[in-house]
Protein backbone atom coordinates (compact mmCIF):
# COMPACT_ATOMS: atom_id res chain seq x y z
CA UNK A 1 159.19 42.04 131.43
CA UNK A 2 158.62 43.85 134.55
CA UNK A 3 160.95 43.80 138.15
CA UNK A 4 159.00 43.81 140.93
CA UNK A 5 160.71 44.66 144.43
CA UNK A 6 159.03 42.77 147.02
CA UNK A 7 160.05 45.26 150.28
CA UNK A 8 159.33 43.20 153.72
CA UNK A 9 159.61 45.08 157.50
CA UNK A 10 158.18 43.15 159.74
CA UNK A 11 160.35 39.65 161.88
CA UNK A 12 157.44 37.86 161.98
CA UNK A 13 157.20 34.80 160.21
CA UNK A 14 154.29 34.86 157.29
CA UNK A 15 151.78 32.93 159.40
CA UNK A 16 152.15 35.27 162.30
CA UNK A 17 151.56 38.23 160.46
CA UNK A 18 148.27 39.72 158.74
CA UNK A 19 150.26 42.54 156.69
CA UNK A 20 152.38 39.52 155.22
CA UNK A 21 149.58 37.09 154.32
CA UNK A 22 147.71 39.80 152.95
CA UNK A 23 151.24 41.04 150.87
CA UNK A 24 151.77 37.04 149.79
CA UNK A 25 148.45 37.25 148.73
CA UNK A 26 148.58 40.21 146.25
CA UNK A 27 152.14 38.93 145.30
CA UNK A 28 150.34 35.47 144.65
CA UNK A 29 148.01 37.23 142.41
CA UNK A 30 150.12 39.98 140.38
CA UNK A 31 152.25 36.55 139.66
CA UNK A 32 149.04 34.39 138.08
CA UNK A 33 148.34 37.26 135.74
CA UNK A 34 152.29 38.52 135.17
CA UNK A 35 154.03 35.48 134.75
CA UNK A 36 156.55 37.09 132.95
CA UNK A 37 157.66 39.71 135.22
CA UNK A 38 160.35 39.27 137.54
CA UNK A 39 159.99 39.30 141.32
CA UNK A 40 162.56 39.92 143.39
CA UNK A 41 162.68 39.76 147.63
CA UNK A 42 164.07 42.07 150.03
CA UNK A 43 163.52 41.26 153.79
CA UNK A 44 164.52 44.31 155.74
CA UNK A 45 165.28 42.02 158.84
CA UNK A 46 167.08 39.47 156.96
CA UNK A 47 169.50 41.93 155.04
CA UNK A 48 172.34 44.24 156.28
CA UNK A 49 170.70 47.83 156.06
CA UNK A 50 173.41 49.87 156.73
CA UNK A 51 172.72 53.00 159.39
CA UNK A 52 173.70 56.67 158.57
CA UNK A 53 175.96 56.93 161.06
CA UNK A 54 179.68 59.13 161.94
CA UNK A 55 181.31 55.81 159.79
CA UNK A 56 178.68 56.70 156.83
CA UNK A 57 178.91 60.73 157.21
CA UNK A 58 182.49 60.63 157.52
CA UNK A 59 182.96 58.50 154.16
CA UNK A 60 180.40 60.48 152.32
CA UNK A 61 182.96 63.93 153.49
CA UNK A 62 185.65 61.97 152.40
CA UNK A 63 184.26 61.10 148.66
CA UNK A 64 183.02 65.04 148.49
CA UNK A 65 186.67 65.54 149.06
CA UNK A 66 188.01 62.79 146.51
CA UNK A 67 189.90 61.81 149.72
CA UNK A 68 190.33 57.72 149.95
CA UNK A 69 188.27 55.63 152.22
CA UNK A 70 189.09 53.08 154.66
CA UNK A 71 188.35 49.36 154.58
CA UNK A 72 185.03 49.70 156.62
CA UNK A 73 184.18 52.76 154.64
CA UNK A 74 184.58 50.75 151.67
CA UNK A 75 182.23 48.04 152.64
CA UNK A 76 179.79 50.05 154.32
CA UNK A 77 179.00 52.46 151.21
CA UNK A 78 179.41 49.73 148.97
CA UNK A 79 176.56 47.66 150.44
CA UNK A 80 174.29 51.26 150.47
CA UNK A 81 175.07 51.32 146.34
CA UNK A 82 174.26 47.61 145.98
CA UNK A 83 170.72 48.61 147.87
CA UNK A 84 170.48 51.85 145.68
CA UNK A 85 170.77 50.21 142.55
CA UNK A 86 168.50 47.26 143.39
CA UNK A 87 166.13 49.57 143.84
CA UNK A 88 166.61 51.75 140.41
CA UNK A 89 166.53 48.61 138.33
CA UNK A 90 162.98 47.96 139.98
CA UNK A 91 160.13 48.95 137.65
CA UNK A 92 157.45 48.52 140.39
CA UNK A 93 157.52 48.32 144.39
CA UNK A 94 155.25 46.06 147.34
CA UNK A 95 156.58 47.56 150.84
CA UNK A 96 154.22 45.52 153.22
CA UNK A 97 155.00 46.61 157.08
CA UNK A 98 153.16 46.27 160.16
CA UNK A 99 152.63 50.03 162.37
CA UNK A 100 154.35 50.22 165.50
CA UNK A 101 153.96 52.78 167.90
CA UNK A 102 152.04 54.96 165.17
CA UNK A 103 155.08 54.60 162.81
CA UNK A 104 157.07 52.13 160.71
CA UNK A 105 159.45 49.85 161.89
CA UNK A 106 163.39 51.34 162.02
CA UNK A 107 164.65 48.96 159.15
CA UNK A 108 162.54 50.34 156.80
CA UNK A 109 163.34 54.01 157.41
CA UNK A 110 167.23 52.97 157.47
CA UNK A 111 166.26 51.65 154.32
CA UNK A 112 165.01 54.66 152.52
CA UNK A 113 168.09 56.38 153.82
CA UNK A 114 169.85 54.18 151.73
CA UNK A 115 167.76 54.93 148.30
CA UNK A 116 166.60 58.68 148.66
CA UNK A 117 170.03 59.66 147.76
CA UNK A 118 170.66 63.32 145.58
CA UNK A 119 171.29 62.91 142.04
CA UNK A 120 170.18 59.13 142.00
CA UNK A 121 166.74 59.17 143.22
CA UNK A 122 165.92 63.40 143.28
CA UNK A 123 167.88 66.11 142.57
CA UNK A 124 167.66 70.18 143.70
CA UNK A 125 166.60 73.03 141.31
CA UNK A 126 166.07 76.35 141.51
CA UNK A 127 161.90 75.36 142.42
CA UNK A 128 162.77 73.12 144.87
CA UNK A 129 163.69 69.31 144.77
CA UNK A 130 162.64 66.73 141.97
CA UNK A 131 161.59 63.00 142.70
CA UNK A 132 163.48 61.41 139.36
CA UNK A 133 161.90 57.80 139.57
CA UNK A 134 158.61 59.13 137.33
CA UNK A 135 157.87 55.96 135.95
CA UNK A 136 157.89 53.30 138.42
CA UNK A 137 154.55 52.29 140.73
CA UNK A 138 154.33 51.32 144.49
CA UNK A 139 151.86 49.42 146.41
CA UNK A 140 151.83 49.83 150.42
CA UNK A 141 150.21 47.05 152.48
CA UNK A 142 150.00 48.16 156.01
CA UNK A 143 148.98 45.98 159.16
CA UNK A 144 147.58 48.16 162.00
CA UNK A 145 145.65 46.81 165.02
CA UNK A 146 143.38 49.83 165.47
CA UNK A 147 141.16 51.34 162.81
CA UNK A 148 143.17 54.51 161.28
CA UNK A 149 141.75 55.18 157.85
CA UNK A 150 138.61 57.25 159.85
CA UNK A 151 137.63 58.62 162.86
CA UNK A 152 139.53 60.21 165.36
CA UNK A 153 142.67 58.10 165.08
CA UNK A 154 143.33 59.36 161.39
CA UNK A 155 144.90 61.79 163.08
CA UNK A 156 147.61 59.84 164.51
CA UNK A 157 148.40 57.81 161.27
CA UNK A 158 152.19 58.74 160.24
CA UNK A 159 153.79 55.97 158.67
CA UNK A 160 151.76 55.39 155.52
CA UNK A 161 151.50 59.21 155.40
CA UNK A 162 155.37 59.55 155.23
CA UNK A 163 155.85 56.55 152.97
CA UNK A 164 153.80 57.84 150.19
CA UNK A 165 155.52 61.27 151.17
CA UNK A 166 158.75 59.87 150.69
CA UNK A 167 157.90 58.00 146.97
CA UNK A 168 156.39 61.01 145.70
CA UNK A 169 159.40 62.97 147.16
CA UNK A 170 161.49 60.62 144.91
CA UNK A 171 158.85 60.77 141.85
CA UNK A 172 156.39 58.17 142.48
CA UNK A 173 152.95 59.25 142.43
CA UNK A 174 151.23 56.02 141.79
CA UNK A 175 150.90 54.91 144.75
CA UNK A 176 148.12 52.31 146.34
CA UNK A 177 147.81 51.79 150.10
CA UNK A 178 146.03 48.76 151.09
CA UNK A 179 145.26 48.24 154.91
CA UNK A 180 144.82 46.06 157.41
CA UNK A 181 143.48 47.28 160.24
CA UNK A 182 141.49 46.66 163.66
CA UNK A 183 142.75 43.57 164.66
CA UNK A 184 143.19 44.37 167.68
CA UNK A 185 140.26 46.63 167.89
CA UNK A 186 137.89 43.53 167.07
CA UNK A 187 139.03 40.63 167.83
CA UNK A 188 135.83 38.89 166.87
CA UNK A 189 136.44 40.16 163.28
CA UNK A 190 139.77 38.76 162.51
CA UNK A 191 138.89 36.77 159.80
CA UNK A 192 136.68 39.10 158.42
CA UNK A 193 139.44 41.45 158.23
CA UNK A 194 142.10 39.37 156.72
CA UNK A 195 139.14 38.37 154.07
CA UNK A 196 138.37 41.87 153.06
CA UNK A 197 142.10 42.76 153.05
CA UNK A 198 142.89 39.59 150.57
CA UNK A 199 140.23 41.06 148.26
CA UNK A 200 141.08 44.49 148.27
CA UNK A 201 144.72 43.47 147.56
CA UNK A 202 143.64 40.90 144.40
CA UNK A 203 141.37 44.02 143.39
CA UNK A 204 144.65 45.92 143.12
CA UNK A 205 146.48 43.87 141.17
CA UNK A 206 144.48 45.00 137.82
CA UNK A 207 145.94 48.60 138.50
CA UNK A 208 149.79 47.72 139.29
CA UNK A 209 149.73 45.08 136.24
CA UNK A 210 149.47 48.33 133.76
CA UNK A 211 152.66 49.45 132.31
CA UNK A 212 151.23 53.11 131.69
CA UNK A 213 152.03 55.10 135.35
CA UNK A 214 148.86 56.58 137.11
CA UNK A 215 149.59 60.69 137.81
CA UNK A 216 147.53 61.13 141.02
């Protein structure tokens, strides 16, 4: 039986969201075929996500130091271990977040602060760091009013391009991005686009049902 960590960025409620009916969709899915496997939630906007901040840096010095922490300390980098280790006892990962502002919203990078950690998640060498997390999979669905996956505004698409940085930074190389894009840029095509989206998702399903790890 498989854990799969269902990773949500985005205040809207389902309904008011294309990234998250597409991402219930494909969730929907994997579930009808993998009835077995676990799924687990984790809304980013619903959850304390604790910030690197002076509280964090200075506890992390302090533990480097085998110095005691304080109260808030405590709490603070207790929470970040709880997050840490939900996300190690994941097999598989669905982050579905809308694009804002060419980028991802701040609760998800506050996020992977908490889980691209040194010695849990990679680790330094002598060639240069190693993503540890070999065997696990990811799927990215990704709502985006204008059209980014051609033309001229590929250019200008950074948050899909740093989460699949980040996972393979950490060891996960099979990775599937699923968009949804040009709202915004065609209104008349709305449903179109939430149509195509749904099928490309349940299309994707096949691929992150496999136990055996794609090496792309």
């Amino acid at each position: 039986m498989a854990k799969v960590l269902y990773i949500t960025a985005n205040p809207k409620a389902v309904e008011e969201s294309f990234g998250l009916q597409v991402g219930e969709h494909f969730i929907e899915k994997y579930q009808e075929e993998n009835s077995g496997d676990r799924v687990e939630r984790l809304d980013l906007y619903k959850e304390y996500i604790p910030l690197i901040d002076e509280t964090v840096l200075g506890a992390w010095g302090k533990l480097q130091k085998g110095q005691p922490l304080n109260e808030e300390e405590e709490a603070i980098t207790s929470r970040m271990n709880q997050l840490l280790e939900q996300f190690l006892e994941a097999d598989k990962y669905v982050f579905v977040t809308p694009m804002w502002n060419l980028s991802y919203p701040p609760k998800l990078k506050a996020f992977i602060d908490n889980i691209a950690i040194a010695g849990k998640t990679f680790k330094y060498t002598e060639e240069g760091p190693q993503g540890l997390l070999t065997d696990k999979k990811v799927v990215h669905v990704q709502a985006r009013g204008g059209v980014y996956s051609e033309g001229p505004a590929m250019d200008f698409e950074f948050a899909d391009k740093y989460l699949r940085g980040i996972m393979g930074f950490i060891g996960i190389t099979d990775y599937t991005h699923i968009p949804v894009e040009g709202m915004n840029q065609y209104p008349d095509r709305v449903g179109e686009i939430l149509s195509e989206a749904k099928d490309t998702a349940a299309a994707a399903v096949e691929g992150f049902s496999k136990d055996k790890v794609s090496q792309l």
